[in-house]
PDB file of N, CA and C in Angstrom:
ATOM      1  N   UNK A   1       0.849  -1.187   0.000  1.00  0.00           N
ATOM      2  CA  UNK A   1       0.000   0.000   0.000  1.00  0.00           C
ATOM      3  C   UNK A   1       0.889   1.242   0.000  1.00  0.00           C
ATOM      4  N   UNK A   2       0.678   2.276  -0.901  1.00  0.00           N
ATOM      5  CA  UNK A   2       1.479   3.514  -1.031  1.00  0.00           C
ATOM      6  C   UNK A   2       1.002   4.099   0.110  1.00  0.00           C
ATOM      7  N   UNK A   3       2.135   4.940   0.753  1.00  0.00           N
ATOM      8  CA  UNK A   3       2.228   6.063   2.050  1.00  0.00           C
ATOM      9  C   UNK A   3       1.093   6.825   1.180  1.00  0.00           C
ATOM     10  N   UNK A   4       0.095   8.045   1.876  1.00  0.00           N
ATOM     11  CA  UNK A   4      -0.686   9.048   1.199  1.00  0.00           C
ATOM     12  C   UNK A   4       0.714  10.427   0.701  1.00  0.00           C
ATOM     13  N   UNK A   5       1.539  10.438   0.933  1.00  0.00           N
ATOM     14  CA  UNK A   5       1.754  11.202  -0.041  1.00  0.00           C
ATOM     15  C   UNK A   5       2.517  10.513  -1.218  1.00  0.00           C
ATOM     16  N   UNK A   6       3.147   9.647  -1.248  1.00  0.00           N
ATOM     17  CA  UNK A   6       3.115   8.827  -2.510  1.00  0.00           C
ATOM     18  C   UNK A   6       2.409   8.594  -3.348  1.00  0.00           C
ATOM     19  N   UNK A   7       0.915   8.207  -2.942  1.00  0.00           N
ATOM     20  CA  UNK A   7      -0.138   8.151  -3.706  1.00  0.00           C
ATOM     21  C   UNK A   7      -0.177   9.562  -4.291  1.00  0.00           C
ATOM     22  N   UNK A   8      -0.268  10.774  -3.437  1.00  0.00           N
ATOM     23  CA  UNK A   8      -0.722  11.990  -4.397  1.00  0.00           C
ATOM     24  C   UNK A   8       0.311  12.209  -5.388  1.00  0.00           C
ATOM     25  N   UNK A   9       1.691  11.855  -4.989  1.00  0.00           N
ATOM     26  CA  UNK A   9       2.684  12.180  -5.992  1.00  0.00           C
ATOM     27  C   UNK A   9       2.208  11.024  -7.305  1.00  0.00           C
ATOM     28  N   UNK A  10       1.889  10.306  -7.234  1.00  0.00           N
ATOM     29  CA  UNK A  10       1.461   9.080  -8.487  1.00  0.00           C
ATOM     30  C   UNK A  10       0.350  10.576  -9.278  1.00  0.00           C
ATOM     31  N   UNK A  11      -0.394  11.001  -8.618  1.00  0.00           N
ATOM     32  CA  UNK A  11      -1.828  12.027  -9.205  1.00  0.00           C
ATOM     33  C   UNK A  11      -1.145  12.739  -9.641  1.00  0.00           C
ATOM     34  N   UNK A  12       0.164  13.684  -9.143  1.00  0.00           N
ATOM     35  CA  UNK A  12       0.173  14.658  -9.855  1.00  0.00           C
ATOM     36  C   UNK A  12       1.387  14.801 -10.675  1.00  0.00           C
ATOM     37  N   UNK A  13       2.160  13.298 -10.960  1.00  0.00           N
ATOM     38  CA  UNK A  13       3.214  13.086 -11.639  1.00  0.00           C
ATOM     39  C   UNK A  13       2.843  12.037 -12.557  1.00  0.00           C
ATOM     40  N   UNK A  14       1.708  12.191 -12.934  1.00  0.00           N
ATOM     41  CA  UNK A  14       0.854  10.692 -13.935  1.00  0.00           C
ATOM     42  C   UNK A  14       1.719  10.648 -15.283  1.00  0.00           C
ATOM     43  N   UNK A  15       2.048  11.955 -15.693  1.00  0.00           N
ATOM     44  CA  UNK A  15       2.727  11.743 -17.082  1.00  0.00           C
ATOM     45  C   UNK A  15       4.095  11.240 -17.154  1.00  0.00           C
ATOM     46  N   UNK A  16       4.732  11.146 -16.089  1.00  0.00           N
ATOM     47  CA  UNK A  16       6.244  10.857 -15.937  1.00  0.00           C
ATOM     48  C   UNK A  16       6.376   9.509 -15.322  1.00  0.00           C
ATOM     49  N   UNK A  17       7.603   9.136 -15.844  1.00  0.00           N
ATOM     50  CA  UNK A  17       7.911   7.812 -14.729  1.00  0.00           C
ATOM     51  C   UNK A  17       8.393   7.501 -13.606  1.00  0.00           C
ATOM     52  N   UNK A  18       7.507   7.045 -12.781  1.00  0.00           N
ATOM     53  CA  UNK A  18       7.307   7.303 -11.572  1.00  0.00           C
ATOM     54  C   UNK A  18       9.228   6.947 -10.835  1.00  0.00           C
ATOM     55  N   UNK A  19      10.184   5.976 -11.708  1.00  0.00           N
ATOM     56  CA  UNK A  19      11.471   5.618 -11.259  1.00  0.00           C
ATOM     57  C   UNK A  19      12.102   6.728 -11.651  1.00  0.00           C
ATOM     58  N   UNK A  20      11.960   8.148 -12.265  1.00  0.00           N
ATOM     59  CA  UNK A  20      12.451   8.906 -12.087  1.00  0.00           C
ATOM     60  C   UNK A  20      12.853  10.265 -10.780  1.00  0.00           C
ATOM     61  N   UNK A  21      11.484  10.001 -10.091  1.00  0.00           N
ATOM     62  CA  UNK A  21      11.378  10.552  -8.578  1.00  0.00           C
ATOM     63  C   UNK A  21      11.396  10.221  -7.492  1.00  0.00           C
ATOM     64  N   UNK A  22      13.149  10.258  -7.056  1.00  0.00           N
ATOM     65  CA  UNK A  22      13.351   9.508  -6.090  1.00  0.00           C
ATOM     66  C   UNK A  22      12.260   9.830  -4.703  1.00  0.00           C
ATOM     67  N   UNK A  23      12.357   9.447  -3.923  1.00  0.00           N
ATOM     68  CA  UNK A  23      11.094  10.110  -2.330  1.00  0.00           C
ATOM     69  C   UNK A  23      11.934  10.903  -1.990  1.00  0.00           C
ATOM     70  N   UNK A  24      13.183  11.324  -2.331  1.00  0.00           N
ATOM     71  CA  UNK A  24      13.476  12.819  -1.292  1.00  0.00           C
ATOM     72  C   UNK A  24      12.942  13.951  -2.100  1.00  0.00           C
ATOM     73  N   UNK A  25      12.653  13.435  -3.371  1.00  0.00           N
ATOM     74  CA  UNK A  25      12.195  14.607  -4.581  1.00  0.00           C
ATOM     75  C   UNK A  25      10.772  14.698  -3.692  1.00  0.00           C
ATOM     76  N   UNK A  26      10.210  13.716  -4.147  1.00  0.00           N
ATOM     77  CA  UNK A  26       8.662  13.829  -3.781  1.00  0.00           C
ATOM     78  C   UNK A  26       8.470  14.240  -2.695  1.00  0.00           C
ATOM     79  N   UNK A  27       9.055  14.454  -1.469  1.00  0.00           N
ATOM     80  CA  UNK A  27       8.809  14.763  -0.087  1.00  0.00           C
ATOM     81  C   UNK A  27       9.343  16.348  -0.511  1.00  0.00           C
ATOM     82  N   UNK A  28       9.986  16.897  -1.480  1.00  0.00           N
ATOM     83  CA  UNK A  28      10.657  18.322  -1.525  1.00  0.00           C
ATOM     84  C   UNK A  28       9.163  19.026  -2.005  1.00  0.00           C
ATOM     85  N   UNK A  29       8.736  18.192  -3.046  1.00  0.00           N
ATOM     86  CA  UNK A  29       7.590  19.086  -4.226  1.00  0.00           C
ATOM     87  C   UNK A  29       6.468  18.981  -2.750  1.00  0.00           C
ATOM     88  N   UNK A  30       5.798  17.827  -2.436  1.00  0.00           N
ATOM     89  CA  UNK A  30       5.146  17.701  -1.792  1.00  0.00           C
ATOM     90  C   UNK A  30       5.244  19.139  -0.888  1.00  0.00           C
ATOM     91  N   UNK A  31       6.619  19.444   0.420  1.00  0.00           N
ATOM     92  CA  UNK A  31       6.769  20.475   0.700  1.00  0.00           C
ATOM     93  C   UNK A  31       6.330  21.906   0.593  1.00  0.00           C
ATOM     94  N   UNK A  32       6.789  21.976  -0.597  1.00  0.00           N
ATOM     95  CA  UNK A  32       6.879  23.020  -1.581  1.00  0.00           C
ATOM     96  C   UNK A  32       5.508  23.388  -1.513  1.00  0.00           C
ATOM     97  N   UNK A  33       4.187  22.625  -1.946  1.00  0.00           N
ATOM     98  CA  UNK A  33       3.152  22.913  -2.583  1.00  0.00           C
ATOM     99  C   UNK A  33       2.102  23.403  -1.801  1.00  0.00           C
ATOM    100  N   UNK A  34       1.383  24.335  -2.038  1.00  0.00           N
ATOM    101  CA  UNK A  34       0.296  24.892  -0.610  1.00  0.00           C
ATOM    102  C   UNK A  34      -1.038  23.300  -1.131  1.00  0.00           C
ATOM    103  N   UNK A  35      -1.405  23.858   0.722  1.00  0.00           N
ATOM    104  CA  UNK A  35      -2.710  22.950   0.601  1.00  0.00           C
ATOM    105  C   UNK A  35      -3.639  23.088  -0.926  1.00  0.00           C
ATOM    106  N   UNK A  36      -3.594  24.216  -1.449  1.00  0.00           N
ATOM    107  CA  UNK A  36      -4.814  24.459  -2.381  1.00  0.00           C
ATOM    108  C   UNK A  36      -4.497  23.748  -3.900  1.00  0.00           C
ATOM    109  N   UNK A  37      -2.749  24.034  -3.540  1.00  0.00           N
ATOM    110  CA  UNK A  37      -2.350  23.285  -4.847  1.00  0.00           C
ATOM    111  C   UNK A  37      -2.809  21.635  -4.912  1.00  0.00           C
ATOM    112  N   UNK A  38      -2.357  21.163  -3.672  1.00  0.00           N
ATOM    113  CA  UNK A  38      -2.171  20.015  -3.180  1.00  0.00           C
ATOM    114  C   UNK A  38      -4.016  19.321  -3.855  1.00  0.00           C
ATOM    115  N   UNK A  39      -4.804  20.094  -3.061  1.00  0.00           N
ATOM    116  CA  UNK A  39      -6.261  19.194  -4.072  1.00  0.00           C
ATOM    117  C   UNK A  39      -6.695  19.932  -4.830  1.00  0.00           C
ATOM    118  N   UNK A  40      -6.080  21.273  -5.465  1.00  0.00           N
ATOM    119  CA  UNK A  40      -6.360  21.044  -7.345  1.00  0.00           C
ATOM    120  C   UNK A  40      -5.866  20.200  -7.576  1.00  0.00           C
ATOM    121  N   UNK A  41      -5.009  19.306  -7.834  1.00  0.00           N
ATOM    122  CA  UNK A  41      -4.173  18.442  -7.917  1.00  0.00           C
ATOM    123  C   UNK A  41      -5.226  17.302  -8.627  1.00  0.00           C
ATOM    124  N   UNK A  42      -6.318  17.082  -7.610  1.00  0.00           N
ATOM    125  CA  UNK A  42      -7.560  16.232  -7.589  1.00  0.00           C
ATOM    126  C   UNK A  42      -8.545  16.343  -8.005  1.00  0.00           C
ATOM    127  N   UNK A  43      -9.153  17.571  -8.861  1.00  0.00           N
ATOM    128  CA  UNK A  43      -9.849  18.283  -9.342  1.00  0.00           C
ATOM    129  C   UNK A  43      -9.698  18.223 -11.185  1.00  0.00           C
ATOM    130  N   UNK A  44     -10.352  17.295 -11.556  1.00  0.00           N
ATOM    131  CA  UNK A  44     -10.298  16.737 -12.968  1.00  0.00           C
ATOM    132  C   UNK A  44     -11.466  17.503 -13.813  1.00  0.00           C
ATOM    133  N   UNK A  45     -11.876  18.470 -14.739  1.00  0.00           N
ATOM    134  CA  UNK A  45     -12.902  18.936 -15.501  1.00  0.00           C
ATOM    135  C   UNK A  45     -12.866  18.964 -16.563  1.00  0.00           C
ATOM    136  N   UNK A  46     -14.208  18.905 -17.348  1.00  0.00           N
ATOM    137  CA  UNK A  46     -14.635  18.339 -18.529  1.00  0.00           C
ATOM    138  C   UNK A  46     -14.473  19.714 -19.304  1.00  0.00           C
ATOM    139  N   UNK A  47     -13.807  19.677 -20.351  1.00  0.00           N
ATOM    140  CA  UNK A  47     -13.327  20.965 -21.167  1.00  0.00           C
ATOM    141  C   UNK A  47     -14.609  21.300 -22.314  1.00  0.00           C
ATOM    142  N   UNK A  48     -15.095  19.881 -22.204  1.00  0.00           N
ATOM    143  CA  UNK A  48     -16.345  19.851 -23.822  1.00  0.00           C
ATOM    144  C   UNK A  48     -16.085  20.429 -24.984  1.00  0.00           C
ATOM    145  N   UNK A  49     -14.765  19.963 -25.639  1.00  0.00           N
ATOM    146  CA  UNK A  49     -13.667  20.110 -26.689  1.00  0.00           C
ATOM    147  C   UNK A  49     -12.291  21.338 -26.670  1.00  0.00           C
ATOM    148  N   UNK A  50     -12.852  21.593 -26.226  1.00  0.00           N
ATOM    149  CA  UNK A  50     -11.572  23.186 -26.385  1.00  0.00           C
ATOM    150  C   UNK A  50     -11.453  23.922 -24.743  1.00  0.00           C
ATOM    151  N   UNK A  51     -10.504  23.772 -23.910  1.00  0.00           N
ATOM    152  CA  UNK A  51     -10.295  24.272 -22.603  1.00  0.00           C
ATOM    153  C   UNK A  51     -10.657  26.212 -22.717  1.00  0.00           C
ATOM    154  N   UNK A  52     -11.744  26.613 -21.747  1.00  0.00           N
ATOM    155  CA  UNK A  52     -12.168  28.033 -21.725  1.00  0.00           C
ATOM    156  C   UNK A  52     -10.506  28.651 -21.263  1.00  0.00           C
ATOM    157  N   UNK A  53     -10.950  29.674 -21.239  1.00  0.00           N
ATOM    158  CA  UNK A  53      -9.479  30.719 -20.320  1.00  0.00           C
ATOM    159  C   UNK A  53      -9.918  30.548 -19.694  1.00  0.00           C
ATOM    160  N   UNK A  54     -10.998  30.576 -18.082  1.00  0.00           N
ATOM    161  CA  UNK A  54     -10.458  30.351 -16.630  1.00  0.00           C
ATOM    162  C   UNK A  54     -10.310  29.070 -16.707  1.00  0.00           C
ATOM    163  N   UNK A  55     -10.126  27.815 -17.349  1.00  0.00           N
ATOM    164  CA  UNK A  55      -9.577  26.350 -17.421  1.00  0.00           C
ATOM    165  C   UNK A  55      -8.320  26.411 -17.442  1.00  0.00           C
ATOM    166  N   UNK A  56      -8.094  26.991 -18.175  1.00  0.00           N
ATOM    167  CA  UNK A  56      -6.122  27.083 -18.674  1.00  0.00           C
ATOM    168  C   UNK A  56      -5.799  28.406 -17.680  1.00  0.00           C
ATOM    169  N   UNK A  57      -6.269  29.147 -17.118  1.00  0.00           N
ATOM    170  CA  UNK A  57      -5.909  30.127 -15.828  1.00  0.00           C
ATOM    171  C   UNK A  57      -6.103  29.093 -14.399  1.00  0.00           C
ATOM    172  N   UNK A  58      -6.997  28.464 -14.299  1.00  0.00           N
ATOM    173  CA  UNK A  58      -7.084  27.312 -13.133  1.00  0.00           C
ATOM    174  C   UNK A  58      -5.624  26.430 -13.559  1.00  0.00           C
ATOM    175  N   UNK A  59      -5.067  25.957 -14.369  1.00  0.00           N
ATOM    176  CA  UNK A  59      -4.832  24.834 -14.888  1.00  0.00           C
ATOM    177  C   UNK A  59      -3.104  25.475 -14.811  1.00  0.00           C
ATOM    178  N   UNK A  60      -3.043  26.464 -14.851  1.00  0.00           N
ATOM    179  CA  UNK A  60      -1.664  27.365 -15.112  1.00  0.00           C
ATOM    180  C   UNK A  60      -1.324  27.552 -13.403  1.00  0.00           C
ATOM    181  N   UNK A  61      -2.293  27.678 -12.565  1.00  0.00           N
ATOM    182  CA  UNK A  61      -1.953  27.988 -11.364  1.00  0.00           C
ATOM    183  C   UNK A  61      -1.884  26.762 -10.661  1.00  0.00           C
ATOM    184  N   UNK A  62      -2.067  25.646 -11.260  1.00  0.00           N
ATOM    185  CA  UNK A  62      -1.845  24.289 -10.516  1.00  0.00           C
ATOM    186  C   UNK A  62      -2.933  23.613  -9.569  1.00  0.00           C
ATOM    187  N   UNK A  63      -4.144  24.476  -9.898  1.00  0.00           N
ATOM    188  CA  UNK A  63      -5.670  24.059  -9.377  1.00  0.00           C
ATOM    189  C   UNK A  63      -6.337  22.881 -10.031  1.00  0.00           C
ATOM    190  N   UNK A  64      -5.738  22.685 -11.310  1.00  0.00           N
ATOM    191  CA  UNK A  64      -6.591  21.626 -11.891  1.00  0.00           C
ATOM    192  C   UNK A  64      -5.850  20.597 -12.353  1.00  0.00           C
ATOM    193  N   UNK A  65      -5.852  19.110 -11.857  1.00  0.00           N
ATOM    194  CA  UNK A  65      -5.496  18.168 -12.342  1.00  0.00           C
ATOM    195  C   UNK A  65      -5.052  17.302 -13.295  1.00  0.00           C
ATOM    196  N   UNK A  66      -6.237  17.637 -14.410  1.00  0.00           N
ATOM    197  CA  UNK A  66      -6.683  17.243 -15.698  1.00  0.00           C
ATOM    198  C   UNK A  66      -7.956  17.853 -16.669  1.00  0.00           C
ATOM    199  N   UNK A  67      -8.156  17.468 -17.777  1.00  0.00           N
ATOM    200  CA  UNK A  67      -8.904  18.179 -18.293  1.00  0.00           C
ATOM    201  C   UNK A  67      -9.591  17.255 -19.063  1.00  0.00           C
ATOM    202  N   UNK A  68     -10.649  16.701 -18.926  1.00  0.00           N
ATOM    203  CA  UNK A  68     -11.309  15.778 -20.265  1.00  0.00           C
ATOM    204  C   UNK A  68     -11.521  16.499 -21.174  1.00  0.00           C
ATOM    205  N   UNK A  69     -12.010  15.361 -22.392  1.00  0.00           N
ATOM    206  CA  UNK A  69     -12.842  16.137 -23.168  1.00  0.00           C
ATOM    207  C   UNK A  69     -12.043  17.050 -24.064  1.00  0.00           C
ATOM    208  N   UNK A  70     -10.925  16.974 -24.244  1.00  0.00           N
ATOM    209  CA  UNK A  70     -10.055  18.585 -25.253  1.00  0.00           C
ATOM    210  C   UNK A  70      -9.589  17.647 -26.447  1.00  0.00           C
ATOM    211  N   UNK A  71     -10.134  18.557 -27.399  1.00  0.00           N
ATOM    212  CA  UNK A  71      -9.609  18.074 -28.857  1.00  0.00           C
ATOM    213  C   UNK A  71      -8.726  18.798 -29.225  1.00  0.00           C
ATOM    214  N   UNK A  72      -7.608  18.094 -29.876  1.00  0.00           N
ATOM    215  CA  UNK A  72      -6.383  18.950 -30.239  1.00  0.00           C
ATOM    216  C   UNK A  72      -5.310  19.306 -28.936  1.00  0.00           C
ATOM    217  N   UNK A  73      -4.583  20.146 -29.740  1.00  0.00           N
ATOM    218  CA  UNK A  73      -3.747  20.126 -28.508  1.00  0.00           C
ATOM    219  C   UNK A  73      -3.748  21.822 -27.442  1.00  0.00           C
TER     220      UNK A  73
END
């Protein structure tokens, strides 16, 4: 069973491989990050093809997780 901040580091390092971050990294970012960042982190929303500007302004400040739903890049 992953420690809970391991697990969040898996959420908010999904695109990378996870043998690249050793746990003193992950215990630094973890650190680093305010509570608010910490569950945008967890906060996944449906774009319904094309991300608005406050999506990509949420999404730039590290509030939002993920984004369904976006066509293109």
């Amino acid at each position: 069973m992953l420690h809970p901040r391991h697990a969040l580091l898996a959420v908010l390092l999904a695109s990378l491989p996870l043998a690249a971050a050793p746990a003193q990294n992950v215990d630094s970012l973890l650190a680093r990050m305010t509570l608010e960042e910490k569950l945008g982190q967890l906060n996944l929303l449906s774009a319904g093809g094309k991300a608005s500007p406050e999506q990509t302004a949420l999404v730039r400040r590290g509030l939002v997780g993920g984004l369904f739903n976006v066509i293109g890049t």
